[in-house]
PDB file of N, CA and C in Angstrom:
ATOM      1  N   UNK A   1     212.213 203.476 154.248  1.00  0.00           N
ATOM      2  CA  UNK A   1     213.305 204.075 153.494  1.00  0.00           C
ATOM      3  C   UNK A   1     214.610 203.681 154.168  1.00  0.00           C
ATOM      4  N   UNK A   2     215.661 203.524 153.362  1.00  0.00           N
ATOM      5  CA  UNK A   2     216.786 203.044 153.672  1.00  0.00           C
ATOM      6  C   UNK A   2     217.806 204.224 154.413  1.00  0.00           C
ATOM      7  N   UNK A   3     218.822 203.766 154.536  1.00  0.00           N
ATOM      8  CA  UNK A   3     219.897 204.766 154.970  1.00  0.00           C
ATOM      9  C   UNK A   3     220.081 205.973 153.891  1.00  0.00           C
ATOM     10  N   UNK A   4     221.281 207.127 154.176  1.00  0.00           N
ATOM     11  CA  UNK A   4     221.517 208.391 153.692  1.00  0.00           C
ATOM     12  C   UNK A   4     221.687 207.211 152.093  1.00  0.00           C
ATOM     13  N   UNK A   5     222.315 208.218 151.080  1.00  0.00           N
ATOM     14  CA  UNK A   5     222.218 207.823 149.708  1.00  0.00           C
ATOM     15  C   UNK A   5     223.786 207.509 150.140  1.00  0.00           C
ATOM     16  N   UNK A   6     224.471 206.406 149.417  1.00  0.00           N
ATOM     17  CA  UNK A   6     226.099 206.276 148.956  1.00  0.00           C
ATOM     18  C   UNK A   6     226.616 207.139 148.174  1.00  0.00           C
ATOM     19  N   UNK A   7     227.846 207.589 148.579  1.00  0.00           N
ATOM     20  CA  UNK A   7     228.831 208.151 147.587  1.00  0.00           C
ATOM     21  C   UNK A   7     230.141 207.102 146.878  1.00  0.00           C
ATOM     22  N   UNK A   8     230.121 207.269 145.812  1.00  0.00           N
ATOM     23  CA  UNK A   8     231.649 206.754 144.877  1.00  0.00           C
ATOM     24  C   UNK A   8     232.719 206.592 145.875  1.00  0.00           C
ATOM     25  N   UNK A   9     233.430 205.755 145.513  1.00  0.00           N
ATOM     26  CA  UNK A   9     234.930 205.608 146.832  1.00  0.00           C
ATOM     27  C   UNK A   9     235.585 206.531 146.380  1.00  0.00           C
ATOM     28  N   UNK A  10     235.702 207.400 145.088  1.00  0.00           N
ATOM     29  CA  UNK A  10     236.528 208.796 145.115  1.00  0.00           C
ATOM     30  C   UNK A  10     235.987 209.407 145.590  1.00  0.00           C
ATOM     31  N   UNK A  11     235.163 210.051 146.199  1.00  0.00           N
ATOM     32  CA  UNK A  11     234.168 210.883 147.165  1.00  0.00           C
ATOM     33  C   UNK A  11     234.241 211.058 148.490  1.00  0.00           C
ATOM     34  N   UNK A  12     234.658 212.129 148.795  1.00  0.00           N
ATOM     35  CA  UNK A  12     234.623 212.176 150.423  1.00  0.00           C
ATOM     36  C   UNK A  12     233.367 212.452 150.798  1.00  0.00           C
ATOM     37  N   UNK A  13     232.593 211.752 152.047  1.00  0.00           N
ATOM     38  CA  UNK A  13     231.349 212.246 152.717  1.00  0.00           C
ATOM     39  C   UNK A  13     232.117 213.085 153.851  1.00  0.00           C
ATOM     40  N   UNK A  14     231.179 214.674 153.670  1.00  0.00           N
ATOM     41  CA  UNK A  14     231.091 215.353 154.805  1.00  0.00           C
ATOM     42  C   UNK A  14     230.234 215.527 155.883  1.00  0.00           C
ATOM     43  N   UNK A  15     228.744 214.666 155.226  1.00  0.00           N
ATOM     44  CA  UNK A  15     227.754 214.820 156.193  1.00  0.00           C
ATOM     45  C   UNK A  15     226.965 214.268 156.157  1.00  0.00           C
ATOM     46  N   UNK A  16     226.313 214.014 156.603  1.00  0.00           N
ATOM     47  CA  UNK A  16     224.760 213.243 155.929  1.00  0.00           C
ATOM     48  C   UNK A  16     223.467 213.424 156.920  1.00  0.00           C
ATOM     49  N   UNK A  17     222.647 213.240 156.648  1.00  0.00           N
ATOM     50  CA  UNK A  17     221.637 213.637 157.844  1.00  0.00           C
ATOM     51  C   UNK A  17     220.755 211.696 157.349  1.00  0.00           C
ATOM     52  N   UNK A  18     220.399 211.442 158.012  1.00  0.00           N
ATOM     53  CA  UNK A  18     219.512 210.256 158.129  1.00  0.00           C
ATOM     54  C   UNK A  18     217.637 210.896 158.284  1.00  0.00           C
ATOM     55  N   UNK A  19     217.100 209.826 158.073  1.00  0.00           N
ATOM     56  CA  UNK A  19     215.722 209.902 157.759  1.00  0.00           C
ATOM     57  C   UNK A  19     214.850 210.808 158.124  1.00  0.00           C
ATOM     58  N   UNK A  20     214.391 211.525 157.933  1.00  0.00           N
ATOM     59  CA  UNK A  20     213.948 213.271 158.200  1.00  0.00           C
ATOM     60  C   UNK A  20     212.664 213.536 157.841  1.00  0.00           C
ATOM     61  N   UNK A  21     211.649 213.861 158.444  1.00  0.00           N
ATOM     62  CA  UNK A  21     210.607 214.481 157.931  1.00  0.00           C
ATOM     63  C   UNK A  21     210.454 215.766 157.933  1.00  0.00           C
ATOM     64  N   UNK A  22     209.733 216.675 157.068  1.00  0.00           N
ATOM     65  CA  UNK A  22     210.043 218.023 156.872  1.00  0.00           C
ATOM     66  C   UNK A  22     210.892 218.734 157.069  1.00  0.00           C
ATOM     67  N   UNK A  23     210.889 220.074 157.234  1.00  0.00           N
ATOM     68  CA  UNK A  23     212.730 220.624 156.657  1.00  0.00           C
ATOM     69  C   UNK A  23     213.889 220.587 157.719  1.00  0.00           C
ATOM     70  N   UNK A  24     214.367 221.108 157.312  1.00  0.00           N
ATOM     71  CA  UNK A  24     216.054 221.590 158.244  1.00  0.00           C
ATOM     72  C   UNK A  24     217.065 222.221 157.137  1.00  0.00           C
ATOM     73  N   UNK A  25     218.035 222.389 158.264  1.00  0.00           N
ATOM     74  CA  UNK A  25     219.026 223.161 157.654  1.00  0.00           C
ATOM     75  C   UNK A  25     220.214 222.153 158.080  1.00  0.00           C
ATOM     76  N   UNK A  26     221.290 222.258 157.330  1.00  0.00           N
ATOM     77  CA  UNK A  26     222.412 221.460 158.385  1.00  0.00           C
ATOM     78  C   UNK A  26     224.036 221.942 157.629  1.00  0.00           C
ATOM     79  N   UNK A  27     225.042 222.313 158.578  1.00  0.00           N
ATOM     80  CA  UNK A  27     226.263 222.898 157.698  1.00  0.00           C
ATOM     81  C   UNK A  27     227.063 221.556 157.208  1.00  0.00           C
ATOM     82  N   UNK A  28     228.093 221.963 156.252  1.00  0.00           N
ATOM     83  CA  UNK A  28     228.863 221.230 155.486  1.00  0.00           C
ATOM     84  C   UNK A  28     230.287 222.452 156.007  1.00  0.00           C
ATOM     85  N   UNK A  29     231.538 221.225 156.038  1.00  0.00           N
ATOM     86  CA  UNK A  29     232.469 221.925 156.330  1.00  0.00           C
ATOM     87  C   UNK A  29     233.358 222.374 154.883  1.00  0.00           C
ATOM     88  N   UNK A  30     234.494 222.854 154.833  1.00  0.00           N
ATOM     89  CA  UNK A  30     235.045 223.622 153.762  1.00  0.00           C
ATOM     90  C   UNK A  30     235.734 222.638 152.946  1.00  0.00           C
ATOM     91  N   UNK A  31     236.120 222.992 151.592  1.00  0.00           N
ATOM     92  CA  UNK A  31     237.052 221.498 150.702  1.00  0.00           C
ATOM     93  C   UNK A  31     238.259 221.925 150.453  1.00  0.00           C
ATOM     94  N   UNK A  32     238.206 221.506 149.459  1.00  0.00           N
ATOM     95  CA  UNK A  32     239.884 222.438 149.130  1.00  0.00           C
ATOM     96  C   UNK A  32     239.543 222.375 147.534  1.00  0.00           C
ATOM     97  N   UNK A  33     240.333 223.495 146.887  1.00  0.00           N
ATOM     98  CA  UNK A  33     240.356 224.410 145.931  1.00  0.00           C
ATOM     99  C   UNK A  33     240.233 223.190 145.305  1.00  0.00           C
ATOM    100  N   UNK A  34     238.901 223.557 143.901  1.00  0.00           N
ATOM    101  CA  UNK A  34     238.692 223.011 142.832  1.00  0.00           C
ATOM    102  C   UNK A  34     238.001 221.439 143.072  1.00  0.00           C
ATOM    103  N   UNK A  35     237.344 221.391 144.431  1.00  0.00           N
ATOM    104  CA  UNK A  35     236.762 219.944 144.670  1.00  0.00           C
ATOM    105  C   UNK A  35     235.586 220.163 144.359  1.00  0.00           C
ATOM    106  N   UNK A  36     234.380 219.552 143.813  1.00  0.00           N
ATOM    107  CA  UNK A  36     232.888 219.791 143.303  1.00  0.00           C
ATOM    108  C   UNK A  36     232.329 219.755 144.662  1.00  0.00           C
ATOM    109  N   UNK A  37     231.501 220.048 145.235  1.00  0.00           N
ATOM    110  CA  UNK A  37     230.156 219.838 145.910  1.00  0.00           C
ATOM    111  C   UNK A  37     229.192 218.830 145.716  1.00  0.00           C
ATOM    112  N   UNK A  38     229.013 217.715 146.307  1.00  0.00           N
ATOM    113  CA  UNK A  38     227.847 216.611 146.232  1.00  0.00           C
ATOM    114  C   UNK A  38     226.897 216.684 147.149  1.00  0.00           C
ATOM    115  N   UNK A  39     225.624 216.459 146.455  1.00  0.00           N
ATOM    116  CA  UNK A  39     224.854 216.377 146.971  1.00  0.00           C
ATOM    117  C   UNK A  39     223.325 215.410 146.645  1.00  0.00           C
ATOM    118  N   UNK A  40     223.334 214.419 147.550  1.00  0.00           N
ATOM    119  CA  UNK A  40     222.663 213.572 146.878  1.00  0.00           C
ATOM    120  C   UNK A  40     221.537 213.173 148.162  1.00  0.00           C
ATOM    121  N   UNK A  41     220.418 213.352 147.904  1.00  0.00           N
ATOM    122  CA  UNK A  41     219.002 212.889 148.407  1.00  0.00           C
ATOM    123  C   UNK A  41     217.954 212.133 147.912  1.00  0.00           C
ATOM    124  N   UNK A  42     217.633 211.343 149.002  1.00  0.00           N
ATOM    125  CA  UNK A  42     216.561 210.006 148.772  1.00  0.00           C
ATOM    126  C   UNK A  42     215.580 210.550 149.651  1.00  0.00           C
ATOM    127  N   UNK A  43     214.147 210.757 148.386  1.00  0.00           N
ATOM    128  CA  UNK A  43     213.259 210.818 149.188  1.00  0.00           C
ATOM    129  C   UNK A  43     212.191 209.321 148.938  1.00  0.00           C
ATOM    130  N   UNK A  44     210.652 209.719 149.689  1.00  0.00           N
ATOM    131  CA  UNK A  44     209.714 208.804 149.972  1.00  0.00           C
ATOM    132  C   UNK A  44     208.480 209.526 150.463  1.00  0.00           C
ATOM    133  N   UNK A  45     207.291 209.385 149.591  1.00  0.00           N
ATOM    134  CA  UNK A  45     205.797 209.905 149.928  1.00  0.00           C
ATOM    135  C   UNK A  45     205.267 210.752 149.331  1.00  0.00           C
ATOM    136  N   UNK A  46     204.433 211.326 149.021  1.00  0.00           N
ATOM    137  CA  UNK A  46     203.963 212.019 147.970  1.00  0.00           C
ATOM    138  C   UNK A  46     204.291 213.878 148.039  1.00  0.00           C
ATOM    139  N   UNK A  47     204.618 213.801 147.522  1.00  0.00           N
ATOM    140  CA  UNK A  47     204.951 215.731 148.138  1.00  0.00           C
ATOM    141  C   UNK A  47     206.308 216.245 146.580  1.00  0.00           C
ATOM    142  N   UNK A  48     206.875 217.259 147.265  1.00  0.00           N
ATOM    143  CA  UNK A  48     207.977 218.141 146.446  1.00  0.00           C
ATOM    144  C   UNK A  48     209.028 218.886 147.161  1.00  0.00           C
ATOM    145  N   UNK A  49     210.275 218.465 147.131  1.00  0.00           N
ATOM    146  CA  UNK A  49     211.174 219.033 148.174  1.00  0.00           C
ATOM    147  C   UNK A  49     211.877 219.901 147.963  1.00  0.00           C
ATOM    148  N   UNK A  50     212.155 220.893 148.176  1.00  0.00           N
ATOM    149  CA  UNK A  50     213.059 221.786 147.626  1.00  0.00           C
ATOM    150  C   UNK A  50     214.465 221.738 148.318  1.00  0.00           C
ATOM    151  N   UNK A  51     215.794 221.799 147.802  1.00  0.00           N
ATOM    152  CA  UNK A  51     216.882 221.903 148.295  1.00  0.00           C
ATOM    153  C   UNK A  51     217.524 223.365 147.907  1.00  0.00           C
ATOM    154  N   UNK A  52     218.504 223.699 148.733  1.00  0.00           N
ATOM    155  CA  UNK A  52     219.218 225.066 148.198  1.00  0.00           C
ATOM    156  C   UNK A  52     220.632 224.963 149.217  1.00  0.00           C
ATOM    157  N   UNK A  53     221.411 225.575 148.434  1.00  0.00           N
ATOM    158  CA  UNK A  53     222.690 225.396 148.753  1.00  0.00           C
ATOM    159  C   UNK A  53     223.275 226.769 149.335  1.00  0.00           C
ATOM    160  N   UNK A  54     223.753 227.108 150.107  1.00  0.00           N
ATOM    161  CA  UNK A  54     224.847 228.525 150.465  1.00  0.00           C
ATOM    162  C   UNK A  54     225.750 228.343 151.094  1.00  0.00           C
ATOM    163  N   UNK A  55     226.684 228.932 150.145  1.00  0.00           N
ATOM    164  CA  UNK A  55     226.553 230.593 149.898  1.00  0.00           C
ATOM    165  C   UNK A  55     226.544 230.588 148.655  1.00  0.00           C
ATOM    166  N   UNK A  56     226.975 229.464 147.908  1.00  0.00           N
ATOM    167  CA  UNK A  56     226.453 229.595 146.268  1.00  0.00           C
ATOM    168  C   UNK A  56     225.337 229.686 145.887  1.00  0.00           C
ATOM    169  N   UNK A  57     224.198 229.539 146.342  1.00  0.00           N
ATOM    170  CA  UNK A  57     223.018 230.012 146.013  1.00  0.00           C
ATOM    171  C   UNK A  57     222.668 229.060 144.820  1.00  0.00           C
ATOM    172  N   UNK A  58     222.561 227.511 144.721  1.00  0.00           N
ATOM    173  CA  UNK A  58     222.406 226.379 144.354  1.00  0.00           C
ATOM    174  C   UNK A  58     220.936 225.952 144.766  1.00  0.00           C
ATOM    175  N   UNK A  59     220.031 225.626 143.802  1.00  0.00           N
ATOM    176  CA  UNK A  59     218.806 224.819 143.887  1.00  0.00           C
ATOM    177  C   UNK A  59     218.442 223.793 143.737  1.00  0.00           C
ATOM    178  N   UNK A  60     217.644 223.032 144.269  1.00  0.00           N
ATOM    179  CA  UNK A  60     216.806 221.936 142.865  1.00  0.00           C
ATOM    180  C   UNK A  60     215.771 221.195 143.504  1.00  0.00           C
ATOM    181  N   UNK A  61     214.474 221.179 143.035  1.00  0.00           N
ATOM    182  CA  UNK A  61     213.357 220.298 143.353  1.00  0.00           C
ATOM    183  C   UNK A  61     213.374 218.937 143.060  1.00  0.00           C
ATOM    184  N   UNK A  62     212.480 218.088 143.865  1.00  0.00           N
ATOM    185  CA  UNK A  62     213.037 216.785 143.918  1.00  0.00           C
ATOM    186  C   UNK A  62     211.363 216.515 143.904  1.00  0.00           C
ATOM    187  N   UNK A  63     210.758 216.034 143.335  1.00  0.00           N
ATOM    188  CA  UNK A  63     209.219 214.915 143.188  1.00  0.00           C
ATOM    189  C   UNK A  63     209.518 214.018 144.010  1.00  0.00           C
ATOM    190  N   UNK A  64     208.805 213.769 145.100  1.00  0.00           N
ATOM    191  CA  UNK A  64     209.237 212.350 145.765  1.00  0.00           C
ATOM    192  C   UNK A  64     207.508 211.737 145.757  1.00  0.00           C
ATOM    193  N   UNK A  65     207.772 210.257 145.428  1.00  0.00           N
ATOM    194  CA  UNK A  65     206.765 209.377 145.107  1.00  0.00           C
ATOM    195  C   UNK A  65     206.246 208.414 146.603  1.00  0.00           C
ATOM    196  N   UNK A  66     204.942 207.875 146.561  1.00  0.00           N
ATOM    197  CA  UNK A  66     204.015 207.329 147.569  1.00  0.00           C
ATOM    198  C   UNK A  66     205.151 205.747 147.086  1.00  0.00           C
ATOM    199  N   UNK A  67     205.328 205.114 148.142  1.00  0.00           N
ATOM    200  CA  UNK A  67     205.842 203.641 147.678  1.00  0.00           C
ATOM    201  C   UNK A  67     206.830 203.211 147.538  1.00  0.00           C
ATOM    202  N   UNK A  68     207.629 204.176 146.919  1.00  0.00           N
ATOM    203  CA  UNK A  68     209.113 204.185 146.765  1.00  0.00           C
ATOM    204  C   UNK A  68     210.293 205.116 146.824  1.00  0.00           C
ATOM    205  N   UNK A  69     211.428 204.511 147.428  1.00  0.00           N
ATOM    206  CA  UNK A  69     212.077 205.483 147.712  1.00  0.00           C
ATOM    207  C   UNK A  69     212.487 205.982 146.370  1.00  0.00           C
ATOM    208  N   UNK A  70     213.032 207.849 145.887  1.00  0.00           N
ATOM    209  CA  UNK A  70     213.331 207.654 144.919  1.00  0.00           C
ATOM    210  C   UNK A  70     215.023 208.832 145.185  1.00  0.00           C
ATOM    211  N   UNK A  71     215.579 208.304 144.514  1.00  0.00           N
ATOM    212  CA  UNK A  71     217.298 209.237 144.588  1.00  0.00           C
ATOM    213  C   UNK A  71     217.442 210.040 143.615  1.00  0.00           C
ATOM    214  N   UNK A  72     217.372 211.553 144.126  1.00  0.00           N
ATOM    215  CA  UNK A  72     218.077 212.479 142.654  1.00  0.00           C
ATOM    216  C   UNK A  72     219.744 212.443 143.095  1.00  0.00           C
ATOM    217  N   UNK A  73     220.208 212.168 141.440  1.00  0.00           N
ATOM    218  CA  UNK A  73     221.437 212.067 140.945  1.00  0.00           C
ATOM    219  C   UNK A  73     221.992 212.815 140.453  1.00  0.00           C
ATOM    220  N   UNK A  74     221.034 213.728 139.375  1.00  0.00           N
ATOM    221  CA  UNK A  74     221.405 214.233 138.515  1.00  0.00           C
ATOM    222  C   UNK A  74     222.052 213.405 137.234  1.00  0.00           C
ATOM    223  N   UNK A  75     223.545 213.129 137.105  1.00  0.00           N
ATOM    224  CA  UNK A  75     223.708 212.171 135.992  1.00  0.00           C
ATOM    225  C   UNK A  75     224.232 211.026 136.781  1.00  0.00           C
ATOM    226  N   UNK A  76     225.421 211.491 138.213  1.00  0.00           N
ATOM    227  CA  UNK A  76     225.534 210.930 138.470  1.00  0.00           C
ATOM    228  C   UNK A  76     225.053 210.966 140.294  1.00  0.00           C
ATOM    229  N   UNK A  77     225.711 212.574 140.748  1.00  0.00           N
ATOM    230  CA  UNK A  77     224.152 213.054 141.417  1.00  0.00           C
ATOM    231  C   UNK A  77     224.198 214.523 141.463  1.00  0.00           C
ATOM    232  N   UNK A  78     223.773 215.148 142.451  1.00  0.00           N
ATOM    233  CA  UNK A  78     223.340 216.622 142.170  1.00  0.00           C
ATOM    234  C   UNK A  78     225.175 217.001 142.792  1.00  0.00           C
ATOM    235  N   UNK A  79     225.868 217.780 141.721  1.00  0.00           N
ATOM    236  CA  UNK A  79     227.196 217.943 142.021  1.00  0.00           C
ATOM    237  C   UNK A  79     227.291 219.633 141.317  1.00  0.00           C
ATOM    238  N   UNK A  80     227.856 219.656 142.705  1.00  0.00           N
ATOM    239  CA  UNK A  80     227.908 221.769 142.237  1.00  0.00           C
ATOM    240  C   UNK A  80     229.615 222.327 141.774  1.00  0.00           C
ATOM    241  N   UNK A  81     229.580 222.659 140.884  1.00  0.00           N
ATOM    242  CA  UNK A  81     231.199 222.930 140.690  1.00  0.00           C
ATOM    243  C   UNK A  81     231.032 224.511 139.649  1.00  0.00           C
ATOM    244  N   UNK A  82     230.590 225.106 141.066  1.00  0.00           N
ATOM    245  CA  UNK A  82     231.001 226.947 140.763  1.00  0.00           C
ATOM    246  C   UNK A  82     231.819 227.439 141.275  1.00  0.00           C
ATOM    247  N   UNK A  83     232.003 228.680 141.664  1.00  0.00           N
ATOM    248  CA  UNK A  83     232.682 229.447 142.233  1.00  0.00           C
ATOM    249  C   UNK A  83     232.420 229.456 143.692  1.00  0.00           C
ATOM    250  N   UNK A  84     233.067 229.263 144.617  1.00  0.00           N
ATOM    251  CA  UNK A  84     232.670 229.285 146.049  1.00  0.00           C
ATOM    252  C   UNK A  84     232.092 228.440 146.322  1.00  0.00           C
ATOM    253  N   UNK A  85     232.172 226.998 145.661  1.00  0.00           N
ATOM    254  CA  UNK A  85     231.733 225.705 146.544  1.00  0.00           C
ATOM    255  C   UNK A  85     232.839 225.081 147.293  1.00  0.00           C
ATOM    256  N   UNK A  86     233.542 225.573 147.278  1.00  0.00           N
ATOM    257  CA  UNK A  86     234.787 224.855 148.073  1.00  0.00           C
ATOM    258  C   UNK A  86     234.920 225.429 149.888  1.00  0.00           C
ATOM    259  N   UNK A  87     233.738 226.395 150.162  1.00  0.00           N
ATOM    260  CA  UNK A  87     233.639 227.367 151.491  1.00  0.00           C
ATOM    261  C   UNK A  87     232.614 226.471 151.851  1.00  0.00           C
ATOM    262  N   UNK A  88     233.021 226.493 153.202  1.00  0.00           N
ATOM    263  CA  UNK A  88     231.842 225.968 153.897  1.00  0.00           C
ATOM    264  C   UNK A  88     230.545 226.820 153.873  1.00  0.00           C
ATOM    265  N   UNK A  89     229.171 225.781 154.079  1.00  0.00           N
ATOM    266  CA  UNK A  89     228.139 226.114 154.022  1.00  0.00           C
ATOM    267  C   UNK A  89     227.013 225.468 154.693  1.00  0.00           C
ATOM    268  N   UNK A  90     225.385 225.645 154.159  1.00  0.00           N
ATOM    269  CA  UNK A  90     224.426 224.739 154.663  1.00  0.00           C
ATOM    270  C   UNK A  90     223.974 224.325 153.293  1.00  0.00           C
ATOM    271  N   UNK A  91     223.084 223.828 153.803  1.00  0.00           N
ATOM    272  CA  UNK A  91     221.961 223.028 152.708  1.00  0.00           C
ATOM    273  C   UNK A  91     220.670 222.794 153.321  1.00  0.00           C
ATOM    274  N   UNK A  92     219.671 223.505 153.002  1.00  0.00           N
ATOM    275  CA  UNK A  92     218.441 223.639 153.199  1.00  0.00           C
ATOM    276  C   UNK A  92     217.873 222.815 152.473  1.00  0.00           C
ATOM    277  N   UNK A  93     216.478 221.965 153.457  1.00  0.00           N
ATOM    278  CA  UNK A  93     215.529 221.238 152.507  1.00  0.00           C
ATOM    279  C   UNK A  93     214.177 221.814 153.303  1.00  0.00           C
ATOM    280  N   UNK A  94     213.432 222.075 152.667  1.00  0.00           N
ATOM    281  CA  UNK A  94     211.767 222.254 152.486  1.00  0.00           C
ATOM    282  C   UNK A  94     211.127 221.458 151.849  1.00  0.00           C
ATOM    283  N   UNK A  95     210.170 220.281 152.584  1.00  0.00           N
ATOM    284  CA  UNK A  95     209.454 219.386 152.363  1.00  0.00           C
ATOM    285  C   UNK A  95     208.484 219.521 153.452  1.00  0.00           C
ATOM    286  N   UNK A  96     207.399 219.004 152.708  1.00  0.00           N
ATOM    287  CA  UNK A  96     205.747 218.740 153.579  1.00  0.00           C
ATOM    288  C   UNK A  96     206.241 217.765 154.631  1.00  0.00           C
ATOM    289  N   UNK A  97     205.529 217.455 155.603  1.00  0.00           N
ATOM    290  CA  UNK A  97     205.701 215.997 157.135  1.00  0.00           C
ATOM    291  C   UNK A  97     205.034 214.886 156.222  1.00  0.00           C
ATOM    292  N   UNK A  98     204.659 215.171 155.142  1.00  0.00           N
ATOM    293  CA  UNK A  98     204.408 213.647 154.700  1.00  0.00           C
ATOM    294  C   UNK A  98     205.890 213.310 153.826  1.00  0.00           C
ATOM    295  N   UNK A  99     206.595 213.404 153.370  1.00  0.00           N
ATOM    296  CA  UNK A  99     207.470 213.222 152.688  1.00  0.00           C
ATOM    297  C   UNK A  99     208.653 212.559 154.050  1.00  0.00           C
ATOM    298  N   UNK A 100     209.651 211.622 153.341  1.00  0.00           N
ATOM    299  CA  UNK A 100     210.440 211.473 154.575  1.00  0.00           C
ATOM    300  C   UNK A 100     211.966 211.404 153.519  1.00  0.00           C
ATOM    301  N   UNK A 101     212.752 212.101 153.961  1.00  0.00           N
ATOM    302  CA  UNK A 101     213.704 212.025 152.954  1.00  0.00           C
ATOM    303  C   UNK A 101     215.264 211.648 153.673  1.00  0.00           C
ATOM    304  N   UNK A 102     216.401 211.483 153.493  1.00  0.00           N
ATOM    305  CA  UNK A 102     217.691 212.059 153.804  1.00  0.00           C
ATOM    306  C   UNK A 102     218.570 212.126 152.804  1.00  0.00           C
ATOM    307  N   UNK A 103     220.188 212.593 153.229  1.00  0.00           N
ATOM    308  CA  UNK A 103     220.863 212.825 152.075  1.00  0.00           C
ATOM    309  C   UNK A 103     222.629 213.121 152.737  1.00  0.00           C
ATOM    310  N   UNK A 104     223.168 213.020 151.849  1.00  0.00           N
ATOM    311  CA  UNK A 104     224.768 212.684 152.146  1.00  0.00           C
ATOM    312  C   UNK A 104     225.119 213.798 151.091  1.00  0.00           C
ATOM    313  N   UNK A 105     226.105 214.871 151.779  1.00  0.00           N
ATOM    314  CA  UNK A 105     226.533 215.729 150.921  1.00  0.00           C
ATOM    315  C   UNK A 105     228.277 215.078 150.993  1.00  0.00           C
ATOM    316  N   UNK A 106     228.769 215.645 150.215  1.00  0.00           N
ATOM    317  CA  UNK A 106     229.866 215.041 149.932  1.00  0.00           C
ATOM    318  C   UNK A 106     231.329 215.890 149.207  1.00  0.00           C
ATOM    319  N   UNK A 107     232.622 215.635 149.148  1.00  0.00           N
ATOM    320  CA  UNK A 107     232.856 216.756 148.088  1.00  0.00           C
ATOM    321  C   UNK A 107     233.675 215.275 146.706  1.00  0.00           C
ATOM    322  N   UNK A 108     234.374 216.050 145.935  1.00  0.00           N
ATOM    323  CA  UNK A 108     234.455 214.982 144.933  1.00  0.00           C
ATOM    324  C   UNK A 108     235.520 215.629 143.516  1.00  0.00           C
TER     325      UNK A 108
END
């Protein structure tokens, strides 16, 4: 599996964690009023990852496949634009040790 996922050149990266097997937690620092939340992960191996976001209380499962790496996007990728994404936070992932994933959060 390759490096964290890319963000758009309008996109600031705040973080990224590199190639990871099973979970962690890791913080994201604060944005400024009215910037979305990005969040974009590449996984690899057979399993199901769960992500979650706080303090917004943001989800989403990710299928990751034997063979290939695969990137949730969403449309363009997983981008949170509620109330209180602009506060700093973490981002939790829960995945099996067979799965190997990372991911670049971002704001935008």
């Amino acid at each position: 599996m390759k490096d964290p996922p890319e963000l758009d050149d309008s996109e600031t990266v705040v973080a990224r964690q590199g190639e990871t097997r099973g979970g962690g937690t890791f913080e994201f620092g604060g944005g400024e009023k009215g910037d979305a939340l990005i969040i974009a992960v590449r996984c690899q191996g057979r399993g199901k990852i769960e992500v979650s976001v706080k303090p917004v209380n943001v989800g989403f499962p990710l299928e990751c496949a034997d063979g290939r790496a695969s990137t949730t996007t969403g449309t363009a990728y997983n981008q949170v634009d509620v109330a209180g994404v602009e506060k700093q936070g973490t981002v939790s992932v829960l995945a099996p040790s067979s799965v190997r994933w990372s991911m670049t959060i971002g704001r935008g």
